[in-house]
C-alpha atoms as a PDB file:
ATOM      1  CA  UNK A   1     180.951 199.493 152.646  1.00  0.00           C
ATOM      2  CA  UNK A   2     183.255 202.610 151.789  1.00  0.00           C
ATOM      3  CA  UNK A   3     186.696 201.993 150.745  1.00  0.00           C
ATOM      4  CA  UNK A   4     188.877 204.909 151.012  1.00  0.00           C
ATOM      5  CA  UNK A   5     189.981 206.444 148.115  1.00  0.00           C
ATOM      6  CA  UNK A   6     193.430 206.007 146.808  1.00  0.00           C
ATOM      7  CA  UNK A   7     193.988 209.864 146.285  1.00  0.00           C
ATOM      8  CA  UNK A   8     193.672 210.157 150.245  1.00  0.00           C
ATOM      9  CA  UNK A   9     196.380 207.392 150.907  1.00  0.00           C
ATOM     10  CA  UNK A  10     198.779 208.796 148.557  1.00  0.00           C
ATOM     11  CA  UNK A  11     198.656 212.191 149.958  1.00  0.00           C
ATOM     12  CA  UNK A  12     198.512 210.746 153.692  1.00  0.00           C
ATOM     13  CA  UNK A  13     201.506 208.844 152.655  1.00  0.00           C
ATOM     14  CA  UNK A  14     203.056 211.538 150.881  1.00  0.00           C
ATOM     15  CA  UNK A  15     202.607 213.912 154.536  1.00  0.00           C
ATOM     16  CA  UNK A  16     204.084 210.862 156.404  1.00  0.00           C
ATOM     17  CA  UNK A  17     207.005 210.870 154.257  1.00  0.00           C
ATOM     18  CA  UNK A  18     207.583 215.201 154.373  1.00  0.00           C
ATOM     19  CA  UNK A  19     206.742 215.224 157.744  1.00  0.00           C
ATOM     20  CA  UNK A  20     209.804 212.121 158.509  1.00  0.00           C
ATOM     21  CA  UNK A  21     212.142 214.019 155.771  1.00  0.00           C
ATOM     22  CA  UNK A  22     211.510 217.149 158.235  1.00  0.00           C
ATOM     23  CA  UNK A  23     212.226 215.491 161.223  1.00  0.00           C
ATOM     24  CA  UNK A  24     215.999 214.217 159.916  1.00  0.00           C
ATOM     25  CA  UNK A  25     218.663 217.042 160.864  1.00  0.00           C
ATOM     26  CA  UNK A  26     220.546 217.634 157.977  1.00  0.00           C
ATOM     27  CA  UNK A  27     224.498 217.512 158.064  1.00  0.00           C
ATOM     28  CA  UNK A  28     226.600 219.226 156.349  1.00  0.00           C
ATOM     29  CA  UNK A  29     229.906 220.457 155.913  1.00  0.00           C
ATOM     30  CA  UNK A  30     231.664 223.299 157.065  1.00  0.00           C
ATOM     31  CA  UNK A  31     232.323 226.597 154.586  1.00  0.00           C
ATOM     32  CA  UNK A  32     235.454 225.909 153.195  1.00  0.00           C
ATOM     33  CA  UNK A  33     236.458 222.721 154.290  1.00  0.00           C
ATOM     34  CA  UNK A  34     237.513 220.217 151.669  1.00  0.00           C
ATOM     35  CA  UNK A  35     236.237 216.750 151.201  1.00  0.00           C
ATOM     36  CA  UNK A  36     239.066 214.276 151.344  1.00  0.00           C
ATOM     37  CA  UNK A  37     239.764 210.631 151.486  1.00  0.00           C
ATOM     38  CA  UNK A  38     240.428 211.152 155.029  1.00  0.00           C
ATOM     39  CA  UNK A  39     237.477 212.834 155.903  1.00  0.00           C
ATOM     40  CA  UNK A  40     235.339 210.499 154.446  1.00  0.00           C
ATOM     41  CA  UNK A  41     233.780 208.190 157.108  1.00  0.00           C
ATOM     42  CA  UNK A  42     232.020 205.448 156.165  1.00  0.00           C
ATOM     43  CA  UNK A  43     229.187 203.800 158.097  1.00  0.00           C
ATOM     44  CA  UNK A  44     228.988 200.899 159.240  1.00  0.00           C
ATOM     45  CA  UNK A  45     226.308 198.536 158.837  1.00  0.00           C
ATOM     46  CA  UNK A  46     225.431 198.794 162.805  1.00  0.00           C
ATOM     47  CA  UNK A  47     225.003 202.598 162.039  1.00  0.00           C
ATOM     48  CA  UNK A  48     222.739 201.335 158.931  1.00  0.00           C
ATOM     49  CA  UNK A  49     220.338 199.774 161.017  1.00  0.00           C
ATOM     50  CA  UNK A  50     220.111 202.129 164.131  1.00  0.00           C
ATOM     51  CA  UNK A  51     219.158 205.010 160.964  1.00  0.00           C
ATOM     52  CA  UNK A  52     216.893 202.241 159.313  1.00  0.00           C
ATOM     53  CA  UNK A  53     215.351 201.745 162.931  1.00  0.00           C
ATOM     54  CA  UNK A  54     215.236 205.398 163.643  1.00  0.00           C
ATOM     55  CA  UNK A  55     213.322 206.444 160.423  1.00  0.00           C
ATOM     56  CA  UNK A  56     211.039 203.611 159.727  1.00  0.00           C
ATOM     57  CA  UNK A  57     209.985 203.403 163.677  1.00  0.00           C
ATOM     58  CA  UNK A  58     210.653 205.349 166.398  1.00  0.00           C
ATOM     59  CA  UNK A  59     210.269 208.938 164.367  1.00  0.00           C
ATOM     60  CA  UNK A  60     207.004 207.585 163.466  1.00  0.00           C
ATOM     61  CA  UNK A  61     205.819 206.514 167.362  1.00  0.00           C
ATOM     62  CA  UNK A  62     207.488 210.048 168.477  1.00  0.00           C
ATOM     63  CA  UNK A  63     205.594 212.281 166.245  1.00  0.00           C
ATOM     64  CA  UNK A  64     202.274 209.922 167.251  1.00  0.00           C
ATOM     65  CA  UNK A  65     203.301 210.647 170.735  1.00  0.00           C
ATOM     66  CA  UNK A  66     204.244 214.470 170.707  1.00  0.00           C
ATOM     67  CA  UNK A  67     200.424 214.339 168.737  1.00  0.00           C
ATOM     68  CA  UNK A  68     199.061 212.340 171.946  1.00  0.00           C
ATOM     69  CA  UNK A  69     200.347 214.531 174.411  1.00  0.00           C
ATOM     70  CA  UNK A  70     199.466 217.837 172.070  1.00  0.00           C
ATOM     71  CA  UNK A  71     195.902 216.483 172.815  1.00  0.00           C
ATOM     72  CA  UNK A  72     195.993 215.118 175.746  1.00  0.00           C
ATOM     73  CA  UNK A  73     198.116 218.671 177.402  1.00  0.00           C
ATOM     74  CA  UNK A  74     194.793 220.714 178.045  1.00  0.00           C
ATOM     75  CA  UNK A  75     193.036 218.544 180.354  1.00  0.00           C
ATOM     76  CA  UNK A  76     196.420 217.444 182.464  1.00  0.00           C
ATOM     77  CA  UNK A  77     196.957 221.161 182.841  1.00  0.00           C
ATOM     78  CA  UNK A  78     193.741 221.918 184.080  1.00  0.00           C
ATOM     79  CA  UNK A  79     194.392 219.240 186.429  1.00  0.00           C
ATOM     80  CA  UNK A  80     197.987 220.120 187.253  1.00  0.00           C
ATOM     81  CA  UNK A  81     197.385 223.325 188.229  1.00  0.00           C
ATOM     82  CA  UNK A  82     196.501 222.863 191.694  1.00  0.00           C
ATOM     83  CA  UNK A  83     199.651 221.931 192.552  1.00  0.00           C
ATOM     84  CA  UNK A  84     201.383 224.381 190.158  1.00  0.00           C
ATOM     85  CA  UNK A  85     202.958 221.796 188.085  1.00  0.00           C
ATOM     86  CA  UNK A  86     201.593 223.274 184.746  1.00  0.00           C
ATOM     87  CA  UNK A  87     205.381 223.609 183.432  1.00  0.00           C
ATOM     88  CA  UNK A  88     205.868 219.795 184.058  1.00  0.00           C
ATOM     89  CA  UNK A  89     202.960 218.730 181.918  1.00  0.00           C
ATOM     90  CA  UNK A  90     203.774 220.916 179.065  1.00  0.00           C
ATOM     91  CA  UNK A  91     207.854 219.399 179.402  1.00  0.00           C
ATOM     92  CA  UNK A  92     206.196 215.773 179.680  1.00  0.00           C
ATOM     93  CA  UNK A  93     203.718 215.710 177.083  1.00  0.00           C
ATOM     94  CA  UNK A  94     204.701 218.074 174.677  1.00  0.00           C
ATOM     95  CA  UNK A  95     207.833 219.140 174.554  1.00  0.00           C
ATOM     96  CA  UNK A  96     210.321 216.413 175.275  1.00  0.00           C
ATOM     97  CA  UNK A  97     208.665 213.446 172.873  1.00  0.00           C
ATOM     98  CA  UNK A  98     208.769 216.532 170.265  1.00  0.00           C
ATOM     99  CA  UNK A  99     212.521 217.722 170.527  1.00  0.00           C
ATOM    100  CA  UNK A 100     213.155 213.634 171.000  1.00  0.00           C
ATOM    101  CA  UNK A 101     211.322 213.564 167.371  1.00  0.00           C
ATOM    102  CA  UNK A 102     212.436 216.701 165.346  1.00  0.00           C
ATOM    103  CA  UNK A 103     215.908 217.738 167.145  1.00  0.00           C
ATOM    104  CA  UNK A 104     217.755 214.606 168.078  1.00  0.00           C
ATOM    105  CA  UNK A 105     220.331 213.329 165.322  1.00  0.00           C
ATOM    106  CA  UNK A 106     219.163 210.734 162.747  1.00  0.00           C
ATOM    107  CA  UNK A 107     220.297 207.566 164.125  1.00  0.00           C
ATOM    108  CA  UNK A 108     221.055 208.550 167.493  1.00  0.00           C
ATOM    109  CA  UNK A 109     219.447 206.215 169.760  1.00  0.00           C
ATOM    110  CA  UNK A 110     219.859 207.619 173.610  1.00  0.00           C
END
């Protein structure tokens, strides 16, 4: 029996991790605005655990199933286009789960 090795499950976990750091929009502030005490917002814990959620889960299932439907796209277009819905499989199975992955906020749950 062949065990994998641990240099391939560091760098497969090291790829998970780049590709979820990728997939977080960064925020930042605008040019010459000033950071204040009243532009300080902290987060609450609810906002905590809808990131938590967001990173450790569904970025994870979304990137699994923009790879799915990346796979899975040539053979429904063949099929789709018959009835000239080629556009429709590409915006089902490739491009919405992959701008719900890589473009929506961190966090943001809808």
């Amino acid at each position: 029996m062949r065990f994998p090795q641990p240099r391939r499950a560091r760098s497969a976990a090291l790829l998970v991790a780049l590709l979820l750091l990728a997939a977080a929009p960064v925020r930042g502030e605008e040019p010459g605005a000033e950071a204040s005490a009243g532009n300080a917002q902290q987060m609450t814990e609810e906002q905590v655990l809808a990131i938590a959620f967001d990173v450790l889960l569904l970025r994870p299932m979304g990137f699994l199933q923009t790879m799915i439907g990346v796979a899975v796209t040539p053979i429904a277009w063949l099929l789709a286009i018959p009835g000239g819905l080629e556009n429709d499989v590409i915006e089902l199975l490739v491009t919405s789960p992959a701008e719900h992955t890589f473009l929506r906020p961190l966090g943001e749950l809808s």
